[in-house]
Protein backbone atom coordinates (compact mmCIF):
# COMPACT_ATOMS: atom_id res chain seq x y z
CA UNK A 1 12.53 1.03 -22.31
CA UNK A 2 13.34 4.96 -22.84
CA UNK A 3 15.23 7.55 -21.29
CA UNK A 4 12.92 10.38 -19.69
CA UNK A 5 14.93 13.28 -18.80
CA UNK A 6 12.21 14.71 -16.74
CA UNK A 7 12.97 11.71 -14.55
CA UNK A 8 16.52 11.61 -14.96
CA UNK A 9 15.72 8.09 -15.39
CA UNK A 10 15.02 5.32 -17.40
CA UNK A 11 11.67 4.16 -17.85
CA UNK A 12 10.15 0.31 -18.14
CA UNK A 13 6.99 -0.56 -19.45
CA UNK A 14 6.76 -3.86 -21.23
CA UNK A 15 5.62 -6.52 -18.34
CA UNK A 16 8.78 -8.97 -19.35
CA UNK A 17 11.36 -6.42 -18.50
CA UNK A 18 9.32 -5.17 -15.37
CA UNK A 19 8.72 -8.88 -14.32
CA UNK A 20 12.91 -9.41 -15.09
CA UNK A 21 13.85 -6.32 -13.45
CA UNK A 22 11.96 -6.81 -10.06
CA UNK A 23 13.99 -10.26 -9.76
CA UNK A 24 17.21 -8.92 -10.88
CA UNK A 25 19.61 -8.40 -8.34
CA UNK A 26 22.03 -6.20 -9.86
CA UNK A 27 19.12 -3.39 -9.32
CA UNK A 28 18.80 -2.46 -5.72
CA UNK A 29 15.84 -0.33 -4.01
CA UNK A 30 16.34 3.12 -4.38
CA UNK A 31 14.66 4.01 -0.91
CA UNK A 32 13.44 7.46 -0.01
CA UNK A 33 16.37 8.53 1.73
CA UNK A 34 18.31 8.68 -1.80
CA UNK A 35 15.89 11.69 -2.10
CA UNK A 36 16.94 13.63 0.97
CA UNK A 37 20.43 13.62 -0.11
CA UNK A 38 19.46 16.20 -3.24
CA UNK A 39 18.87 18.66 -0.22
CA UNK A 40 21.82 20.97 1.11
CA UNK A 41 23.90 19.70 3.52
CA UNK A 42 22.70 21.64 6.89
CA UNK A 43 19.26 20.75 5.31
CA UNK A 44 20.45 16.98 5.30
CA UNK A 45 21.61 17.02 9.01
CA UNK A 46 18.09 18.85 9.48
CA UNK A 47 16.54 15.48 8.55
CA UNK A 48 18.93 12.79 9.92
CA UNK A 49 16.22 10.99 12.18
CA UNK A 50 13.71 11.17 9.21
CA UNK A 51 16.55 9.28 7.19
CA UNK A 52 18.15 7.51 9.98
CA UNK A 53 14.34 5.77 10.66
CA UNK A 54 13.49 5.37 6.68
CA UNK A 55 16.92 3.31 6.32
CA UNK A 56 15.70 0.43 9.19
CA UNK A 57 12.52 0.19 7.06
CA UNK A 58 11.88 -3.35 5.66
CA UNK A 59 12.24 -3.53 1.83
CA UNK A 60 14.64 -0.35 2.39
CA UNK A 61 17.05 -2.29 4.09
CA UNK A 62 19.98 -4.68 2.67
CA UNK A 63 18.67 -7.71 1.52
CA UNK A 64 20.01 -9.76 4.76
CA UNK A 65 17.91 -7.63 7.10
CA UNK A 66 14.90 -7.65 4.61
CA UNK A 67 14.97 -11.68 4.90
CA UNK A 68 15.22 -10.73 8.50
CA UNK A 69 12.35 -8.49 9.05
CA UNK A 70 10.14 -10.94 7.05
CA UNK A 71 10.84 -14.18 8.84
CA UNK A 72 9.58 -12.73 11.54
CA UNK A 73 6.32 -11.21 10.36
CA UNK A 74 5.68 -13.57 7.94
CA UNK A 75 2.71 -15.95 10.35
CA UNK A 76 0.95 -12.56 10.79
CA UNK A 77 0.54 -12.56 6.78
CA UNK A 78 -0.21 -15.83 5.58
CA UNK A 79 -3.15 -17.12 3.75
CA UNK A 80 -4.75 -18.83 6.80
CA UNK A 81 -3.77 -16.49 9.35
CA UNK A 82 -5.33 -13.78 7.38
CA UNK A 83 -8.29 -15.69 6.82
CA UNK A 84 -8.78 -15.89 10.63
CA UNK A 85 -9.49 -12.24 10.43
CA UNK A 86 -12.21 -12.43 7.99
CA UNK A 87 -14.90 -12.40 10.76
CA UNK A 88 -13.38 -9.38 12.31
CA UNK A 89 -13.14 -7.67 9.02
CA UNK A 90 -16.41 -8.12 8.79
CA UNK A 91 -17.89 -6.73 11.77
CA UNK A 92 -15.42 -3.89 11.16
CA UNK A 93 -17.34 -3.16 7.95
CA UNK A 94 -20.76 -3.35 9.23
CA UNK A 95 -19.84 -1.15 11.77
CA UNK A 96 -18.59 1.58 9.13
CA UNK A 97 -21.71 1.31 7.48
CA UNK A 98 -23.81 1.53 10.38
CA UNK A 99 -22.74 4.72 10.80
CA UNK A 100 -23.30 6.14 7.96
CA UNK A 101 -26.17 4.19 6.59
CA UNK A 102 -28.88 6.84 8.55
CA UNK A 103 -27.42 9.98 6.77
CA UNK A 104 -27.74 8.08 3.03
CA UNK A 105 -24.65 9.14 1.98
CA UNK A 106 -21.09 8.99 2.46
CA UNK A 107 -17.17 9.94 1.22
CA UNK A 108 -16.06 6.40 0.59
CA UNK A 109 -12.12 7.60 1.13
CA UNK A 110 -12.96 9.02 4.60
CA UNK A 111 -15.67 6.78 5.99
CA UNK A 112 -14.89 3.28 4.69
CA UNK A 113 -11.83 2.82 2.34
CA UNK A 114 -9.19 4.16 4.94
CA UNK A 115 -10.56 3.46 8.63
CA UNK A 116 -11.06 -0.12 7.56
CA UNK A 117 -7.96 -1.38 7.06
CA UNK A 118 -6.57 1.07 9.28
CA UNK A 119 -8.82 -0.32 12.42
CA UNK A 120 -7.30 -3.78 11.34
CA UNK A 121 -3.76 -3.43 11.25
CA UNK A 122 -4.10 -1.48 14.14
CA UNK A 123 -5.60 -4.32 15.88
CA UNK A 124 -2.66 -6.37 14.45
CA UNK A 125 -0.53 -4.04 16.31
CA UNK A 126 -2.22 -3.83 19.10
CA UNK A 127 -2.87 0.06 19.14
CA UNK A 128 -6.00 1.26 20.88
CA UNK A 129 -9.12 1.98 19.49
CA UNK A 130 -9.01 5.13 21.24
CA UNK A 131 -6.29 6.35 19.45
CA UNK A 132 -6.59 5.21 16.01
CA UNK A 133 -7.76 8.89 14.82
CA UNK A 134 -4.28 9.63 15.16
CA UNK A 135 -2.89 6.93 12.53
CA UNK A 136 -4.77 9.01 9.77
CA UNK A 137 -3.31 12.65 10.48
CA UNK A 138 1.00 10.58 10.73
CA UNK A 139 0.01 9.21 7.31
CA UNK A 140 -0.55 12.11 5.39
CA UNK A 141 2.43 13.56 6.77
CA UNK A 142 4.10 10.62 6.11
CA UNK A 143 2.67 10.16 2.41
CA UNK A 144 5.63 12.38 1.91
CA UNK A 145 8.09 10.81 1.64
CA UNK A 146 6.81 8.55 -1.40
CA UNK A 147 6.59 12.01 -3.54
CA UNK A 148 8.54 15.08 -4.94
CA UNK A 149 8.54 16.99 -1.36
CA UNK A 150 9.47 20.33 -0.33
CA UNK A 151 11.40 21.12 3.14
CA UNK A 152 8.31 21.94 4.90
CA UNK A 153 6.80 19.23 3.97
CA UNK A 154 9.38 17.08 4.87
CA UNK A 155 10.14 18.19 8.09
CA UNK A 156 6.42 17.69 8.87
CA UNK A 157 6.76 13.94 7.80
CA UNK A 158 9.42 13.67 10.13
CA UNK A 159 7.63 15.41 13.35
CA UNK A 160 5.14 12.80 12.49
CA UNK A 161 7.25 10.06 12.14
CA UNK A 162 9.19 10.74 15.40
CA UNK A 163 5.83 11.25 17.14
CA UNK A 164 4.40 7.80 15.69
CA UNK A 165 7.68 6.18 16.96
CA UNK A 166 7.16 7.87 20.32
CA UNK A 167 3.73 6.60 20.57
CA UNK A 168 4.70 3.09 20.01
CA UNK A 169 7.72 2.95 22.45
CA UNK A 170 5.33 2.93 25.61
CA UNK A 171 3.14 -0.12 23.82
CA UNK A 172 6.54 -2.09 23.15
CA UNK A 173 7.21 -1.67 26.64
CA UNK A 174 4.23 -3.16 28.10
CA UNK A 175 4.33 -6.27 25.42
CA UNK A 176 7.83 -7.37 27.05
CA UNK A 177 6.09 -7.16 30.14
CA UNK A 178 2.91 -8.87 29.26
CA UNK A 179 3.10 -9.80 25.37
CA UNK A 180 -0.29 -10.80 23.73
CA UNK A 181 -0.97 -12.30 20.78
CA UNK A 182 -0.11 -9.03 18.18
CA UNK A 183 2.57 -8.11 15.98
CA UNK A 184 4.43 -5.67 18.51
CA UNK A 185 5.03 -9.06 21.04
CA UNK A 186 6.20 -10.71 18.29
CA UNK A 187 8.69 -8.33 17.84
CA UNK A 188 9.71 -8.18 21.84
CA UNK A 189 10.49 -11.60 21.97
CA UNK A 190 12.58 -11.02 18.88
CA UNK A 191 14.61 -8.38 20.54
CA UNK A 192 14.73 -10.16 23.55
CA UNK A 193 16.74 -12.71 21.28
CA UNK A 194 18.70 -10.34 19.99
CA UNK A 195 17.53 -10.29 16.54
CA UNK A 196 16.39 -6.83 16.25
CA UNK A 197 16.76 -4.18 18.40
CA UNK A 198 13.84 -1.08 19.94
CA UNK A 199 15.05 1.44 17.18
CA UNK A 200 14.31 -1.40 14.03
CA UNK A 201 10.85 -2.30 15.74
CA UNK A 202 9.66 1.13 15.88
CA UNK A 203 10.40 2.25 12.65
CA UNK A 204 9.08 -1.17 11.12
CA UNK A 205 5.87 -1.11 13.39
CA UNK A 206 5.24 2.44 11.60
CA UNK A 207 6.06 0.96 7.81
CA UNK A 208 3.52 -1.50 8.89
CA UNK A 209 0.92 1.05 9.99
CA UNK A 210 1.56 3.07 7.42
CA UNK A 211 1.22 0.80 4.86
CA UNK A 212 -0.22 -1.89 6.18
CA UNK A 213 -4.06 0.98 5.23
CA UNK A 214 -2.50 3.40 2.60
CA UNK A 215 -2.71 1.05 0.00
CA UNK A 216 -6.01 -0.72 0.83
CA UNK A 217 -7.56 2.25 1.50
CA UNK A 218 -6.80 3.42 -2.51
CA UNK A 219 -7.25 0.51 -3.95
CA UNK A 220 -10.89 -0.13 -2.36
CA UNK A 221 -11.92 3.34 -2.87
CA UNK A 222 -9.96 3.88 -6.72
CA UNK A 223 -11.40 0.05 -7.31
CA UNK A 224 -15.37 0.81 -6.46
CA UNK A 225 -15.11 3.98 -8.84
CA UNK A 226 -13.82 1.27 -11.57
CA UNK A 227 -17.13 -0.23 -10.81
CA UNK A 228 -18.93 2.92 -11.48
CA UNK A 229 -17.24 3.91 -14.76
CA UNK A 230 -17.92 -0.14 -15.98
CA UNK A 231 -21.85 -0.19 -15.02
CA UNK A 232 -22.09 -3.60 -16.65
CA UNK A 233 -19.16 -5.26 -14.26
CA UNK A 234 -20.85 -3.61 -11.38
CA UNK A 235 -24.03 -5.38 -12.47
CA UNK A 236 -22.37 -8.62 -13.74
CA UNK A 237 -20.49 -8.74 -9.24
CA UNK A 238 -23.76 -7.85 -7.91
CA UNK A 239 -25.72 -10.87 -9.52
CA UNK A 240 -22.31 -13.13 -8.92
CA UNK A 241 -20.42 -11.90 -5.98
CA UNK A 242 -18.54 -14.67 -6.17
CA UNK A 243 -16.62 -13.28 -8.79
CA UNK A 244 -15.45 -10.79 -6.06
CA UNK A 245 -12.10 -12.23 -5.45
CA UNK A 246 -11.19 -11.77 -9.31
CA UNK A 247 -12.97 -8.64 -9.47
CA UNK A 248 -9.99 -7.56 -6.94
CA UNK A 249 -7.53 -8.69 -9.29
CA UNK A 250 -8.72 -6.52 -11.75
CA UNK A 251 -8.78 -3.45 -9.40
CA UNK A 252 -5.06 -4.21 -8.99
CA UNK A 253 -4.35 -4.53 -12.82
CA UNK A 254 -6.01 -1.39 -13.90
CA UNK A 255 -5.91 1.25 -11.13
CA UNK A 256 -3.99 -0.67 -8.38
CA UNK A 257 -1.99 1.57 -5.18
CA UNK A 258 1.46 0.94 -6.59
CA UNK A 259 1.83 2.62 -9.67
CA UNK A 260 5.96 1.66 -10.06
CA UNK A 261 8.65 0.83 -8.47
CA UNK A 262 12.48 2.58 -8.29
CA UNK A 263 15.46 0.59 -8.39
CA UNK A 264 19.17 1.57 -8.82
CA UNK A 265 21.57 -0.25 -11.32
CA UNK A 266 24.36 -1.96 -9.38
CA UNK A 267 26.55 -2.79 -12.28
CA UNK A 268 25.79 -2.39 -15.96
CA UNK A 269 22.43 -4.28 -17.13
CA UNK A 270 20.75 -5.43 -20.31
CA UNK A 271 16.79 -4.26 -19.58
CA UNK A 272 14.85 -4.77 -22.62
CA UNK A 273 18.02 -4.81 -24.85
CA UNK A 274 19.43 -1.28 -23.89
CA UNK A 275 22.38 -1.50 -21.90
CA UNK A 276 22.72 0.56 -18.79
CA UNK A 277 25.68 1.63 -16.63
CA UNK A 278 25.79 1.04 -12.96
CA UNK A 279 24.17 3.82 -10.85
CA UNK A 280 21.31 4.58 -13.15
CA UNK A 281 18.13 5.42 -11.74
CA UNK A 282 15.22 2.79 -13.42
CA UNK A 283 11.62 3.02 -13.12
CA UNK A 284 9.68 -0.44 -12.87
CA UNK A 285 6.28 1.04 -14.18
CA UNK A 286 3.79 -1.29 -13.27
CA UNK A 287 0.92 0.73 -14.51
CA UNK A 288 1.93 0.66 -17.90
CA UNK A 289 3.20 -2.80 -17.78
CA UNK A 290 -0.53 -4.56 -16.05
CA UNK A 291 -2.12 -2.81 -19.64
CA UNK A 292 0.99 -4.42 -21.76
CA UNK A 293 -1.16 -5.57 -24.92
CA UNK A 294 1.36 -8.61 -25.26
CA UNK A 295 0.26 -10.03 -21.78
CA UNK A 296 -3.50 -9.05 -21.41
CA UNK A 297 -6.12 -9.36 -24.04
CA UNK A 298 -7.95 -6.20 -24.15
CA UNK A 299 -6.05 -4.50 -22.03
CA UNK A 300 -7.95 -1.34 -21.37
CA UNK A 301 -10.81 -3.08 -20.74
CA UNK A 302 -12.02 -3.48 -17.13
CA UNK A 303 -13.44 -7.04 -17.21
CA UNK A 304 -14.25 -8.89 -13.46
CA UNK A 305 -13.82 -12.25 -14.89
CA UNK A 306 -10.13 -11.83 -16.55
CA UNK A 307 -8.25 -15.21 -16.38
CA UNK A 308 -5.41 -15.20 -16.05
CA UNK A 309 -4.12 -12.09 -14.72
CA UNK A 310 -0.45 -12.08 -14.23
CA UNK A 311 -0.08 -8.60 -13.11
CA UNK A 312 2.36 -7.20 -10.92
CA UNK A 313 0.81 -4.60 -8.98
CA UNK A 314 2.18 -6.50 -5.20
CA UNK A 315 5.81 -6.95 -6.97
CA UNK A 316 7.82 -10.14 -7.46
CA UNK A 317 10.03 -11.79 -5.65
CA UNK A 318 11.82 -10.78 -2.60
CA UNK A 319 10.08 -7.28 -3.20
CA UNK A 320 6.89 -8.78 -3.02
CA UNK A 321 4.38 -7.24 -0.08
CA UNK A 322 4.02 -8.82 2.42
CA UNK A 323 0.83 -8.03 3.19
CA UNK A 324 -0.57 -8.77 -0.55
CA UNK A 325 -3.07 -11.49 1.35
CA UNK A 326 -4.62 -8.95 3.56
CA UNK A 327 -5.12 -6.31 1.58
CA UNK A 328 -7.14 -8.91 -1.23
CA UNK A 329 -8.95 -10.47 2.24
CA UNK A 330 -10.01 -6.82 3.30
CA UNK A 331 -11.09 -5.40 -0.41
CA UNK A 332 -12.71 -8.39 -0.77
CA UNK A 333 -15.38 -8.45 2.23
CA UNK A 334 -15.73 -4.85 1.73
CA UNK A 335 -16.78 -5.23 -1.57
CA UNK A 336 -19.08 -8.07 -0.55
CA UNK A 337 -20.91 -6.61 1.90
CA UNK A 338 -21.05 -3.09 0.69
CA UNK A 339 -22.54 -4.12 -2.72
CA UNK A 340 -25.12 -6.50 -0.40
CA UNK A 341 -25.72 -3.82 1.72
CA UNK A 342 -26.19 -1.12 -0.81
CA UNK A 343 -27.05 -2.61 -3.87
CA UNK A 344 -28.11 0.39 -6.09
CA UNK A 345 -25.68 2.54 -4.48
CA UNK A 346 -23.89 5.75 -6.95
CA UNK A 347 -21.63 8.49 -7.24
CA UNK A 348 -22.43 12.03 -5.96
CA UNK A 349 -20.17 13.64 -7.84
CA UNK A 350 -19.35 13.23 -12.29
CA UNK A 351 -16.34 14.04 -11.74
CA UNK A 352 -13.41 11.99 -9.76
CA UNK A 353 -11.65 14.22 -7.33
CA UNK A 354 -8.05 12.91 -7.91
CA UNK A 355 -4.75 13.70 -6.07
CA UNK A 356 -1.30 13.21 -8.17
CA UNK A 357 1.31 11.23 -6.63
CA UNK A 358 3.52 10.92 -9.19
CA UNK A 359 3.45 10.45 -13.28
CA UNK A 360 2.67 7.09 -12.24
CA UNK A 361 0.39 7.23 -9.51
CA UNK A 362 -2.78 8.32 -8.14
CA UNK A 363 -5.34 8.42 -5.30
CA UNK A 364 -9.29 10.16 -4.65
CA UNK A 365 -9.21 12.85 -2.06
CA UNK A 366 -12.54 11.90 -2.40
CA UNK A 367 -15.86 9.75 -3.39
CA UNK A 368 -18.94 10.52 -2.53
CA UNK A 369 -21.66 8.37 -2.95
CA UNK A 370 -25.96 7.78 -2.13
CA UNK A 371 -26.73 4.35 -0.79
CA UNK A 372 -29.66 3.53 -2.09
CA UNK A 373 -31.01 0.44 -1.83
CA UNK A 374 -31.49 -2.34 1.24
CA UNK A 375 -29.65 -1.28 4.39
């Protein structure tokens, strides 16, 4: 635990306190919107909708309506409904690869690791395939709001926003007329209820396509270069690809998609012995806490067979993602069939091309790579 002014915030990094902070209720979500209000004030009424939409989203909310939000999603995201959509997953990846497989090569961020999961929790939603180009483009705009942004790019993530929310109006509309079996009927016959109303499902349905593929799509793509830069764990998963599922575990440890978490004190707390007043900014950093030498032996070591792994990269407790089963389900037949399919595929390029986040986290703009190997 230290002070960082950079941050104007204290930082966490043994796995105790992170594990102890993310179940302490005395430290609320500091949600994106906190960061609008460093912005002038005409700037500010610039951006209501933008901070009017991010305040409905789940896990931004107050705890009641989190509870809320998640009762009602939570059938879409268990273990055996997610297993239902292995098969699917599946022919989603062959069809990736089919694509690509004639030219011998492909970016792994632009032609696998994104429009996988994207495709599925579109289907989830029950957006059509013809439009699913467009999830990609509100994303990155989006992405925004997670960083240090500028106005411009802010009022960009909100065009997109308010444009993704328009989209999805007209496809609520026709579920309360004839629902189907999809998230977006779920949430009709919810408001029909009256347990959550049009503006609540359409900023929640964007959260969910948002990041229901942001953060699969990094942690396939930053977990196959792990593979790359630990040539014997690649080799060790190819020969045993049953070791895939705690392969994934290890993506999550070492390079996983959330790299911390912000939280805002309450009241005074004790974290790691240092007392802090109320209204103190506190960074959960997972990323150094999933390497904390007291928890993990070795803990810069990538290894595919680590047990246990107690790391916290899908959070604890009531902040704990929701959709932590399908994003291992998805990583975990891509993996599978792309090391079947391409067995001595490599990297194109020696070095990564990585885009900053934050101190804390990062993502590839992009990997190439040759597939060699069967087809």
């Amino acid at each position: 635990m230290t002070w960082v002014p950079e941050l104007n915030a204290y930082l966490v990094t043994r796995h105790a306190d992170i594990v102890a902070g993310m179940k302490d209720r005395r430290l609320a979500n500091a949600n994106m919107a906190q960061g609008l209000r460093r912005l002038s004030p005409a700037e500010q009424d610039e951006l209501l909708p933008l901070r009017a939409s991010l305040d409905m989203w789940m896990g931004h909310t107050n705890p009641a309506d989190h509870v809320r939000f998640q009762q009602l999603l939570k059938r879409y995201f268990m273990p055996a409904t997610v297993d239902a959509l292995r098969p699917r997953v599946r022919e989603l990846t062959h069809e990736l690869l089919d694509a690509v497989a004639p030219q011998g090569r492909m970016d792994v961020v632009k032609d696998l690791a994104f429009p996988l999961p994207a495709n599925v929790i579109a289907e989830m939603l029950g957006m059509p395939i013809r439009d699913r180009d467009l999830l990609h483009a509100w994303s990155r705009d989006i992405h925004t709001v997670f960083q240090i942004a500028n106005l411009a790019q802010l009022r960009r993530c909100q065009r997109s926003l308010l444009e993704m929310q328009d989209y999805l109006r007209p496809l609520l509309a026709e579920r309360r007329q004839q629902p189907r079996e999809d998230v977006l009927s779920t949430f009709a016959a919810a408001e029909k209820d009256g347990l959550v109303t049009e503006d609540e499902i359409v900023a929640n349905c964007v959260l969910l396509l948002f990041a229901g593929h942001e953060t699969t799509a990094h942690l396939i793509a930053n977990g196959l270069l792990l593979l790359f830069q630990n040539p014997e764990q690649l080799d060790l998963l190819k020969k045993k690809p049953e070791l895939t599922p705690s392969a994934v575990e290890e993506m999550l440890r070492c390079d996983g998609p959330g790299g911390s978490v912000v939280r805002i004190t309450t009241e005074p707390v004790v974290i790691g012995g240092v007392p802090i007043a109320a209204h103190q900014t506190i960074y959960l950093a997972m990323v150094a806490g999933n390497r904390d030498p007291e928890v993990f032996d070795e803990p810069d070591r990538f290894d595919v067979t680590r047990t246990p792994n107690r790391h916290t990269a899908f959070g604890m407790g009531a902040s704990y993602c929701l959709g932590a089963a399908l994003a291992r389900m998805e990583t975990d037949e891509c993996f599978r069939i792309l090391l079947d399919r391409f067995p001595d595929l490599r990297p194109v390029d020696a070095t990564p091309d990585w885009h900053v986040n934050s101190p804390f986290q990062h993502h590839l703009n992009t990997l190439r790579v040759e597939l060699t190997g069967r087809h």
